[in-house]
Protein backbone atom coordinates (compact mmCIF):
# COMPACT_ATOMS: atom_id res chain seq x y z
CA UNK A 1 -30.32 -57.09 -40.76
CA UNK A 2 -26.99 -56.30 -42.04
CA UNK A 3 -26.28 -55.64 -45.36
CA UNK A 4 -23.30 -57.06 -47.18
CA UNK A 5 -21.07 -54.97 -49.38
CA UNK A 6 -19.20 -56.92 -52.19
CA UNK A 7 -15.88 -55.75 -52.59
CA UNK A 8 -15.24 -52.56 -54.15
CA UNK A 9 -11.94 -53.12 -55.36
CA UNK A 10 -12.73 -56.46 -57.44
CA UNK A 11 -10.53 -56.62 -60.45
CA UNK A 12 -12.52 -58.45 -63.34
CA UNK A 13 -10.01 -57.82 -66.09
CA UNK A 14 -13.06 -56.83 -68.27
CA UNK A 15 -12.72 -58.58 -71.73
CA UNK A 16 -13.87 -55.29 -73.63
CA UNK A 17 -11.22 -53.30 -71.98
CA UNK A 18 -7.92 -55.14 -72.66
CA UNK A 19 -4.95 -54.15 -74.35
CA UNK A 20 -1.22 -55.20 -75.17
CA UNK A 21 2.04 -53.20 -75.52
CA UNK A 22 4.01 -53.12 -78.46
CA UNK A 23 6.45 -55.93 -77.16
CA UNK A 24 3.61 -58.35 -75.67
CA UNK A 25 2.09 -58.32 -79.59
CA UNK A 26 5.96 -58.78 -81.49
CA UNK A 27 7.11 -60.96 -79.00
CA UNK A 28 4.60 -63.32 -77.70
CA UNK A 29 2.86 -65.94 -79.89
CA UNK A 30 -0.59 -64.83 -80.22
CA UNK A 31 -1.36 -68.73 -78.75
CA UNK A 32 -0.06 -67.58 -75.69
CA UNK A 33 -1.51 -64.34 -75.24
CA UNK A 34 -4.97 -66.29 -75.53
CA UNK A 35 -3.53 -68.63 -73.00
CA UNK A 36 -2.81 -66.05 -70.73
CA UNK A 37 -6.29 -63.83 -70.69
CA UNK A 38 -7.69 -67.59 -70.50
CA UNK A 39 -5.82 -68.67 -67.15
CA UNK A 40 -6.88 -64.48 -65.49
CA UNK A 41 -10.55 -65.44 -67.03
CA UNK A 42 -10.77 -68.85 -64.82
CA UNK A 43 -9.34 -67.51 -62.11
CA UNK A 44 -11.83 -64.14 -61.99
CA UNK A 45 -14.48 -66.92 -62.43
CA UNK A 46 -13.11 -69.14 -58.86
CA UNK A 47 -14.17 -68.02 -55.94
CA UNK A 48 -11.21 -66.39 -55.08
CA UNK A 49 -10.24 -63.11 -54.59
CA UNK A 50 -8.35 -61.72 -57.93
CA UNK A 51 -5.12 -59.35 -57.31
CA UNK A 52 -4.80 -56.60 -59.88
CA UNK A 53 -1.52 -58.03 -60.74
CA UNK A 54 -1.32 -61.34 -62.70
CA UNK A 55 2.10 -62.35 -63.16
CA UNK A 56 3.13 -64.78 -65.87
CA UNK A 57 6.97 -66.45 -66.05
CA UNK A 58 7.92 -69.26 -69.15
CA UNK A 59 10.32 -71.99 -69.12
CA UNK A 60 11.09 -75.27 -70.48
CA UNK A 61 11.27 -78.12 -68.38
CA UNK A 62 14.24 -80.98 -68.83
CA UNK A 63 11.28 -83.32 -70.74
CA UNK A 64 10.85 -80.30 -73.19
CA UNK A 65 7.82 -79.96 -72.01
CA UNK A 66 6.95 -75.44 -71.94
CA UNK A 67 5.29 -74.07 -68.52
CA UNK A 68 3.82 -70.98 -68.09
CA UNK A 69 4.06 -70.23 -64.39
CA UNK A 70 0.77 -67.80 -63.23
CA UNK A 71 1.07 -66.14 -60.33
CA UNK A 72 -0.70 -63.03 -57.97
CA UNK A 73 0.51 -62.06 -54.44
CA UNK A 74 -2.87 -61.06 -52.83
CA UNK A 75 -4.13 -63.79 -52.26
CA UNK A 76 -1.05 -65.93 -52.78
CA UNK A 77 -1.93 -67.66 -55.69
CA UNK A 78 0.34 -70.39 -58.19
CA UNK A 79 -0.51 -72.27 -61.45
CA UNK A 80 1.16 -73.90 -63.60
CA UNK A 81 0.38 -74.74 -67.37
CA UNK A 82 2.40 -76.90 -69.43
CA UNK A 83 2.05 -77.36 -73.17
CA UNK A 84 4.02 -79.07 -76.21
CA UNK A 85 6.96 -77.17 -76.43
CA UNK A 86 7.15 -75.29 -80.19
CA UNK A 87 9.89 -73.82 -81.63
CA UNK A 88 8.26 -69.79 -81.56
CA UNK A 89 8.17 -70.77 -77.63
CA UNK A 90 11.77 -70.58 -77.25
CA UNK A 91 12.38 -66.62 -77.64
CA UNK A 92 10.08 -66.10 -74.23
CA UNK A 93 11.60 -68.25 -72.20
CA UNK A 94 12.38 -66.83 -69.26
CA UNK A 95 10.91 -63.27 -69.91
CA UNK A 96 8.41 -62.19 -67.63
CA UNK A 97 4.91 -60.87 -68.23
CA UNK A 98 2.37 -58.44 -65.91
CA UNK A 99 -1.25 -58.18 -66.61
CA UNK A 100 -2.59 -54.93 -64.46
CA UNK A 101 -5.95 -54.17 -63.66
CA UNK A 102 -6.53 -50.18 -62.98
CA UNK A 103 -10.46 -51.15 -62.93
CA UNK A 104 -10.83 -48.99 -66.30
CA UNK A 105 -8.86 -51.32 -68.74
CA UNK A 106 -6.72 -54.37 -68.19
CA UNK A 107 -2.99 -54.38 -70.01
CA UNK A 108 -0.90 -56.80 -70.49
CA UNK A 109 3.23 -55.97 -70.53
CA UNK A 110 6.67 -57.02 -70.53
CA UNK A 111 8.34 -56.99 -67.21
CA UNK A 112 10.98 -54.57 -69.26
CA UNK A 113 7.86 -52.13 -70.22
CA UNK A 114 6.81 -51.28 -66.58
């Protein structure tokens, strides 16, 4: 009988080793933040494979509605949230955020901080 391995490189994004740069925490509403590690957290949970890069992009759709796009390349992966657009929201749109997993710590940074 064959044994089977799990992965070894399975990125959990461990909730008791995250961090944030200095521009994540002056420039994104704490709101979203929470959003964020909450859309990585459901998607470690799938069945899925999780890429050690999460990708986040914001925008405002024509009905005013805000969408975070959340993406990962390996496996392709897409999701879209859409809240109630609020006034704090409009300073991030269109920045761009990475969430890394080096399997010690997860960090979440501004595309401009890599």
């Amino acid at each position: 009988m064959q044994k089977v391995m799990s992965n070894p490189m399975e990125y959990t994004f461990n909730k008791e080793t995250r961090y944030i740069t200095r521009g994540v925490n002056s420039e994104i509403p704490m709101e979203i933040q929470l959003l964020i590690w909450n859309s990585i957290d459901e998607r470690v949970k799938s069945d899925e494979k999780t890429d050690y890069l999460q990708v986040f992009k914001f925008r405002v759709e024509d009905s005013g509605v805000f969408s975070i796009i959340h993406t990962q390349e390996q496996p392709e992966y897409k999701k879209e949230i859409s809240i109630m657009m609020k006034e704090q929201y409009s300073s991030i749109i269109g920045k761009t955020i990475f969430v890394i997993d080096d399997m010690t710590h997860s960090t979440a940074l501004l595309a401009r901080e890599y």
